[in-house]
Protein backbone atom coordinates (compact mmCIF):
# COMPACT_ATOMS: atom_id res chain seq x y z
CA UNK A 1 -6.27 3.98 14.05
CA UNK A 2 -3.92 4.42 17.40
CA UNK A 3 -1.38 7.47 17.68
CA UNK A 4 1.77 6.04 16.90
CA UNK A 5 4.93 7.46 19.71
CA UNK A 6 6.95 8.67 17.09
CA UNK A 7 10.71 9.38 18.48
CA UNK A 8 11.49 11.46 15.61
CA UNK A 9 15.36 12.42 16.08
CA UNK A 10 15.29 15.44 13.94
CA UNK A 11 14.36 18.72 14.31
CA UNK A 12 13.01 18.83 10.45
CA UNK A 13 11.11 15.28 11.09
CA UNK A 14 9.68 16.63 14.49
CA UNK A 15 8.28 20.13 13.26
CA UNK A 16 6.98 18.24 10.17
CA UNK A 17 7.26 21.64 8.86
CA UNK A 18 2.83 21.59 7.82
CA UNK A 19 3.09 18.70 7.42
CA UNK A 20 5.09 17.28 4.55
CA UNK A 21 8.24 19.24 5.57
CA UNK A 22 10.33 16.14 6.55
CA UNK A 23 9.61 14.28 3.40
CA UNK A 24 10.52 17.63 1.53
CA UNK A 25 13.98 18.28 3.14
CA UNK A 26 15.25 14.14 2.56
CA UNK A 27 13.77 13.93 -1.07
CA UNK A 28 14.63 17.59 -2.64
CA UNK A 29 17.38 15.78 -4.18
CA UNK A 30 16.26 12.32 -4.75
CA UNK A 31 13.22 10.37 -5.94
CA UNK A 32 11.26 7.73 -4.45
CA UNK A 33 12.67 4.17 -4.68
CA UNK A 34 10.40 1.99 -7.51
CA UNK A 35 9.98 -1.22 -8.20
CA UNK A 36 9.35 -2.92 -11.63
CA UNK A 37 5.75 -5.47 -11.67
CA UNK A 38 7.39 -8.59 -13.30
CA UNK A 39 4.39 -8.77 -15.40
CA UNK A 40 5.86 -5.80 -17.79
CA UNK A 41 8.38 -4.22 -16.50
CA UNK A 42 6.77 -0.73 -15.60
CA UNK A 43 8.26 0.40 -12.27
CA UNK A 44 5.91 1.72 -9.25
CA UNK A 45 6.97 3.41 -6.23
CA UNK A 46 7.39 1.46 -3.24
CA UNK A 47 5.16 3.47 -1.06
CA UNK A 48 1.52 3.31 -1.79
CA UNK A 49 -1.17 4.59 -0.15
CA UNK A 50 -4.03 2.29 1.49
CA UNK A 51 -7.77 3.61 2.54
CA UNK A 52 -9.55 1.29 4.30
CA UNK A 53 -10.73 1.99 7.51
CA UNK A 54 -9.22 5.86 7.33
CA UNK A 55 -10.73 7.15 3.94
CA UNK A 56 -14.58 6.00 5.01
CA UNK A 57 -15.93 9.15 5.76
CA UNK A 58 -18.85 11.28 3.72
CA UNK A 59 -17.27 12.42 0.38
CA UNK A 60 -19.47 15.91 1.27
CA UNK A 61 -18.11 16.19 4.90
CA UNK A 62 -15.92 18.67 4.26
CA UNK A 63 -14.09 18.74 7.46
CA UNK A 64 -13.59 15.17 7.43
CA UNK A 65 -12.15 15.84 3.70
CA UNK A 66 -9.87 17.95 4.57
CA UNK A 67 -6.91 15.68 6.42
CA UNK A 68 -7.46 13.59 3.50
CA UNK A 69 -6.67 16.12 0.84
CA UNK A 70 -3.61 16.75 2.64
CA UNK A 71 -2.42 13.00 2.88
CA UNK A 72 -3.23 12.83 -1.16
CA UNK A 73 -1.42 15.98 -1.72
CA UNK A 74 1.54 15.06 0.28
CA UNK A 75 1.67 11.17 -0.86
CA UNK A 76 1.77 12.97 -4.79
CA UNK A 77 4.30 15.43 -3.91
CA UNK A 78 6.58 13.01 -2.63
CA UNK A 79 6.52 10.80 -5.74
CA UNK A 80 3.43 8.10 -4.49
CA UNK A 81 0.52 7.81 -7.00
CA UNK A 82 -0.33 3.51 -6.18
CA UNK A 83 -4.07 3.76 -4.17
CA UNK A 84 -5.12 0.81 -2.95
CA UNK A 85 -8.99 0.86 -2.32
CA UNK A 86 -12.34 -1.60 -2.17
CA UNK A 87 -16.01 -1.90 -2.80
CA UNK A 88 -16.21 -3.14 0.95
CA UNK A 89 -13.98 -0.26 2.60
CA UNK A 90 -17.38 2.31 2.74
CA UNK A 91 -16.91 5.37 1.40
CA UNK A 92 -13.27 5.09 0.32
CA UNK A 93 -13.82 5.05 -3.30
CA UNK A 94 -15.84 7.67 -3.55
CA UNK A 95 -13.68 9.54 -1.57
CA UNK A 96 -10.38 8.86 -3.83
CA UNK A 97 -12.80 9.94 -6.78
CA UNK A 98 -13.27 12.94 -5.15
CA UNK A 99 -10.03 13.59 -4.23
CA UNK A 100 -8.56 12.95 -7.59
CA UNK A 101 -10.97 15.00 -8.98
CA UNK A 102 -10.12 18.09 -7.67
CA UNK A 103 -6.75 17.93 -10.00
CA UNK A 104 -8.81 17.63 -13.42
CA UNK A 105 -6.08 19.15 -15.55
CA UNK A 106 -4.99 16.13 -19.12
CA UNK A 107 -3.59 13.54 -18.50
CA UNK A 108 -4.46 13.86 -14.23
CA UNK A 109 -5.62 10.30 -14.42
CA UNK A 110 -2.98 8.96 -15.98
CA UNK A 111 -0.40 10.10 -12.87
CA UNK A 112 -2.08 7.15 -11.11
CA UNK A 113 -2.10 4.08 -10.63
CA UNK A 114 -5.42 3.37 -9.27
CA UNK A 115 -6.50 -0.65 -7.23
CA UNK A 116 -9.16 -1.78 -6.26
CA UNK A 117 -10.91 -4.99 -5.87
CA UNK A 118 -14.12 -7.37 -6.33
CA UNK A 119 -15.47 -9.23 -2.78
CA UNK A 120 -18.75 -11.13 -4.10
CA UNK A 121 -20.14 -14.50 -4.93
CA UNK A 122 -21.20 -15.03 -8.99
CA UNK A 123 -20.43 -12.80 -11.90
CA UNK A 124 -23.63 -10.52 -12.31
CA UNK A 125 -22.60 -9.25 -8.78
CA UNK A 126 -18.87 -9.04 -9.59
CA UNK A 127 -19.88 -6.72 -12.71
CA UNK A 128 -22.17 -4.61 -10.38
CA UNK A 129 -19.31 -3.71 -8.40
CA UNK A 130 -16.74 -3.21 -10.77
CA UNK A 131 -19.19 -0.88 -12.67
CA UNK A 132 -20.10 1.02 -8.95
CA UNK A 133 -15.73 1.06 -8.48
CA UNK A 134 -15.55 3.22 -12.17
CA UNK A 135 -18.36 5.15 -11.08
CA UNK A 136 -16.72 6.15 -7.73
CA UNK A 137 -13.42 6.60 -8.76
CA UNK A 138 -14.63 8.84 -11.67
CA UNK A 139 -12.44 6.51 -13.98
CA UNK A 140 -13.50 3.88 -16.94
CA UNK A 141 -10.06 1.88 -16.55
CA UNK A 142 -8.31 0.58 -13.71
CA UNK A 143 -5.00 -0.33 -13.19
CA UNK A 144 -5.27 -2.92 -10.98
CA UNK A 145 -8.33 -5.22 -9.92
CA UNK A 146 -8.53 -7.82 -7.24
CA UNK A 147 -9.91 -10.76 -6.00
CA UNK A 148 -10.34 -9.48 -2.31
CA UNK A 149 -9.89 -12.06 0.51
CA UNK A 150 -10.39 -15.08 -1.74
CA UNK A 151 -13.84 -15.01 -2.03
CA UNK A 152 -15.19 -17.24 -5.14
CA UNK A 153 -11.86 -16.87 -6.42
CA UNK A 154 -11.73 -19.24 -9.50
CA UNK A 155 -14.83 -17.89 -11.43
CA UNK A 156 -13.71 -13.92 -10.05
CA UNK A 157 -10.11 -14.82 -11.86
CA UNK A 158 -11.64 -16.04 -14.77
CA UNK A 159 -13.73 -12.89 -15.27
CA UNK A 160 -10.78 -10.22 -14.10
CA UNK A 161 -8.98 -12.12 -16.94
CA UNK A 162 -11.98 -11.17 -19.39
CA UNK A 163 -11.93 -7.76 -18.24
CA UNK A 164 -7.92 -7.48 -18.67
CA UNK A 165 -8.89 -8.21 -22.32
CA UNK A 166 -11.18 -5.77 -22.79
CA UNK A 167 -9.03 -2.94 -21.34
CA UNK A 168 -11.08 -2.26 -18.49
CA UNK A 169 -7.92 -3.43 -15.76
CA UNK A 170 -4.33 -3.42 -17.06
CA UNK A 171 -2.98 -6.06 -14.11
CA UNK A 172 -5.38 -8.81 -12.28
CA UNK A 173 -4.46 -9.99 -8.70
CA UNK A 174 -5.75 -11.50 -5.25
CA UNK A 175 -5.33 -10.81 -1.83
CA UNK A 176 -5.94 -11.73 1.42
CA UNK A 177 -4.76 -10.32 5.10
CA UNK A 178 -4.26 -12.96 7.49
CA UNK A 179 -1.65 -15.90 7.99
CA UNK A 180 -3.98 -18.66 7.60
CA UNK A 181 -4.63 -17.63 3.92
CA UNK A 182 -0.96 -17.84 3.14
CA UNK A 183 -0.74 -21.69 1.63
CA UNK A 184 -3.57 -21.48 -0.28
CA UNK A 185 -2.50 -18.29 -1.81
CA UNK A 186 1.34 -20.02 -2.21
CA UNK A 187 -0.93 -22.94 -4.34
CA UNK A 188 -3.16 -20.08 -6.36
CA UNK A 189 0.39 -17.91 -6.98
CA UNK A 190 1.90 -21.17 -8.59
CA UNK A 191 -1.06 -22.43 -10.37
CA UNK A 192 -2.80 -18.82 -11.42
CA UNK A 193 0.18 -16.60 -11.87
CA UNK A 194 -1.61 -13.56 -11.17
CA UNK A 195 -0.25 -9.99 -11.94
CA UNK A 196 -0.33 -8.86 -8.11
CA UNK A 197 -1.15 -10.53 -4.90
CA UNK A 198 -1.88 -8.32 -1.97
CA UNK A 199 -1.04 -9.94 1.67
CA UNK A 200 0.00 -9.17 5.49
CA UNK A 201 3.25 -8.93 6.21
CA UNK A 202 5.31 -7.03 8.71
CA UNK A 203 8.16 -6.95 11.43
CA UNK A 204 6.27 -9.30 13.77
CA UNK A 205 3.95 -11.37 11.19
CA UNK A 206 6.58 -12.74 8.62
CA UNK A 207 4.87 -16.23 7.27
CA UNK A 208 4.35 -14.86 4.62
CA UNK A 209 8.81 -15.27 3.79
CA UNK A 210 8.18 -18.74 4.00
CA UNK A 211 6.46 -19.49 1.22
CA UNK A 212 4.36 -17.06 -0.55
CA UNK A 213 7.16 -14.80 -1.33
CA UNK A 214 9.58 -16.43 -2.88
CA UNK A 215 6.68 -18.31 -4.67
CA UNK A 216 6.01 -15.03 -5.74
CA UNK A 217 10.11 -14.34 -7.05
CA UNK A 218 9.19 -17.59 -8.82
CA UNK A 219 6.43 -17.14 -11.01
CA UNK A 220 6.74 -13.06 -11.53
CA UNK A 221 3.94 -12.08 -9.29
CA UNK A 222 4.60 -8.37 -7.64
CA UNK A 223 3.46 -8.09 -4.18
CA UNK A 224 1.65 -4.82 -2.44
CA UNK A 225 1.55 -5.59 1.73
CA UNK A 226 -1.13 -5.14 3.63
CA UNK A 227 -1.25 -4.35 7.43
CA UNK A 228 2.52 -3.25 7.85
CA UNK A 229 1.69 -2.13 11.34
CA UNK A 230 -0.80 -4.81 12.11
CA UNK A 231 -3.28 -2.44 13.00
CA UNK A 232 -1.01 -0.10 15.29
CA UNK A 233 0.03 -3.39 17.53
CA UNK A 234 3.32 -2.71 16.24
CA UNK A 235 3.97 0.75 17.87
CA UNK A 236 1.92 -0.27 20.85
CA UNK A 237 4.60 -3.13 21.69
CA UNK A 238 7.84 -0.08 21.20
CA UNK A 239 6.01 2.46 23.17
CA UNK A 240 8.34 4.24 25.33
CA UNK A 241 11.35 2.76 23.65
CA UNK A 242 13.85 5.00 22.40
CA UNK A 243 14.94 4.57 18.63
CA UNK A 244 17.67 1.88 18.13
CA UNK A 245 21.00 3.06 16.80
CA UNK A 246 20.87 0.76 14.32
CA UNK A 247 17.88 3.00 12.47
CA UNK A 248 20.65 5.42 11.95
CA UNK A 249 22.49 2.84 9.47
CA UNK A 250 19.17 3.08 6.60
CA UNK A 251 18.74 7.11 7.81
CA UNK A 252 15.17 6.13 9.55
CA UNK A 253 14.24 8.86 11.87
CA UNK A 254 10.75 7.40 13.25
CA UNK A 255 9.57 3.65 14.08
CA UNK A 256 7.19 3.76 11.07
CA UNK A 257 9.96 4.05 8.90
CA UNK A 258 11.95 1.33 9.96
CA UNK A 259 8.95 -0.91 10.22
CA UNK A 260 8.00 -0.29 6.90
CA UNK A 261 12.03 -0.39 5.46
CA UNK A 262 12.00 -4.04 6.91
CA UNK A 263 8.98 -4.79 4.68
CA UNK A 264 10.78 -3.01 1.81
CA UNK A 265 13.85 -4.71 2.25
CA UNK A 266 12.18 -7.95 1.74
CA UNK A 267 13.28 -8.61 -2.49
CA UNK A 268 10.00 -9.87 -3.44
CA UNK A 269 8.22 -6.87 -2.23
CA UNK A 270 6.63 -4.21 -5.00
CA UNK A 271 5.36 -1.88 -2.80
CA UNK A 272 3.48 -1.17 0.71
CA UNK A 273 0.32 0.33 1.01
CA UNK A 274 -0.21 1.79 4.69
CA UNK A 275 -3.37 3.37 5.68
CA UNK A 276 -3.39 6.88 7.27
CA UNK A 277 -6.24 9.61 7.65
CA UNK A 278 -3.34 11.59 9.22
CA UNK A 279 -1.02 14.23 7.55
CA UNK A 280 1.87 13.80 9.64
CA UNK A 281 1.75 10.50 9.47
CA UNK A 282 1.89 9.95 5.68
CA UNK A 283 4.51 12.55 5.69
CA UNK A 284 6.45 10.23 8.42
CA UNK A 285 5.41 7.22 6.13
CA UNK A 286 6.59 8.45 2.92
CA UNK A 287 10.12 8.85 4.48
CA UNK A 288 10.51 5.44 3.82
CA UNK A 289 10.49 5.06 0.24
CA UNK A 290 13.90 7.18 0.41
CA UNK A 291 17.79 6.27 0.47
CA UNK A 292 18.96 2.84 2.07
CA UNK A 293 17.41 0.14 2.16
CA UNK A 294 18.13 -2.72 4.74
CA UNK A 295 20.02 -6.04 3.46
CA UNK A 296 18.83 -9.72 5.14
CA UNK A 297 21.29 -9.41 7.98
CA UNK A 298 19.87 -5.74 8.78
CA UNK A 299 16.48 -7.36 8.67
CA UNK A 300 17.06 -9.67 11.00
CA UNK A 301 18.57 -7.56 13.10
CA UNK A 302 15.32 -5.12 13.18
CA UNK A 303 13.08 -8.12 13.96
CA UNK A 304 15.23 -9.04 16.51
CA UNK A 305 14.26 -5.74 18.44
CA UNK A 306 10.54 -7.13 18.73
CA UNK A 307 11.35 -10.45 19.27
């Protein structure tokens, strides 16, 4: 994933203090902002942590482990415990398994809230991966399991719903990452009323507020967000731009944070889930789950920076 130009404007953010420093010093006295899922009421917070692309490595590559650890150990200390992870993101699962692992005291399992997701054609080889997805996250139940990028999605929701049954997933959802999914997800949200759906949105890719969202408010169907940086384009476009005043208003020291406090801001959103492999950037991330959040008119007023 690309370096992000930061323009941290404190001190505390800028040392990152090893790393989690700045998330320490603003949440010492507060906790992370949570959202409730519609579909009963328990609250999440409203940073979670993604891992595709950045968790693939070798569960036994201990080097490569290492970053990880501390983006897992600094995402939990800061109040996050929503992973989002897939079958078709490599290693990731194992590597959350691994991860997770490592804190085997009672009840560890319990202090998460563990996603993942189900990208095949026919039930035999939906089954196959939800039993590999226990195996590599170490876990029996899941909290969350997904339809991933609408792929055979009416028989897939008919078996998640047979699995919610048996107690094997507590919530059932569907997701997808581009625009051009976005009115057939609108039709499945109204029709299916799913527990979660998972989709792109961000300062400079908002279809998703036409429809899908408030189809969402409608029918009681939390949203995580995918791709809140669109894959880094975001801090490629503000590179070399100082930090707008207005970031001051919803205390966001960094870029990242006010990109992802627009996302937050949005009232149908449950949580965001970016993707990081680096400590000082989930530290930077994190950041954002903490004191203001912007209103509509502050919203508009952040995507009018990149428009």
């Amino acid at each position: 994933m690309p370096d992000r130009r930061r323009f941290l404007q404190t001190a505390t953010c800028a040392a990152l203090l090893g790393p989690a420093g700045a998330a320490r010093a603003l949440s010492m006295k507060q906790a992370m902002l949570t959202r409730p899922i519609p579909a009963s009421g328990q609250v999440i917070p409203v940073i979670g942590l993604g891992t595709a692309d950045t968790f693939n490595v070798s569960p036994d590559n201990r080097e490569a482990m290492a970053p990880l650890a501390q983006v897992l150990d600094i995402f939990t200390k800061e109040g996050g415990y929503l992973i989002d992870t897939a079958p078709s993101y490599g290693q990731a699962e194992a590597v959350v398994g691994t991860l997770l692992a490592r804190d085997a005291g009672a009840g560890s399992r319990d202090r998460y809230f563990l996603a993942t997701k189900i990208g095949t054609q026919g039930r035999e080889s939906a089954m196959e991966q939800v039993r590999q997805s226990q195996k590599r996250l170490r876990t029996d139940k899941l909290d969350l399991i997904q339809v991933h990028n609408l792929i055979d999605t009416r028989n897939q929701l008919a078996l998640l719903r047979e699995l919610k049954q048996q107690g094997i997933t507590r919530y059932i959802g569907i997701t997808h990452y581009t625009d051009y999914a976005h009115d057939e997800l609108t039709e499945l949200v109204e029709r299916e009323k799913p527990d979660f759906l998972q989709v792109n949105l961000s300062v400079g890719a908002r279809s998703a507020e036409k429809r899908l969202l408030p189809a969402c408010q409608a029918n009681g169907v939390a949203v995580l967000i995918n791709r809140p940086f669109q894959d880094g384009a975001l801090f490629r476009q503000v590179k070399g731009r100082e930090l707008p005043p207005l970031a001051a208003e919803i205390g966001c020291t960094s870029w990242a944070q006010l990109f992802l406090k627009f996302i937050i801001g949005h009232p149908a959103v449950t949580a965001v889930i970016p993707a990081t492999s680096k400590p000082s950037n989930m530290a930077d991330n994190v950041l954002a789950g903490f004191g203001r959040q912007p209103d509509a008119a502050l919203r508009e007023r952040i995507a009018a920076l990149l428009a």
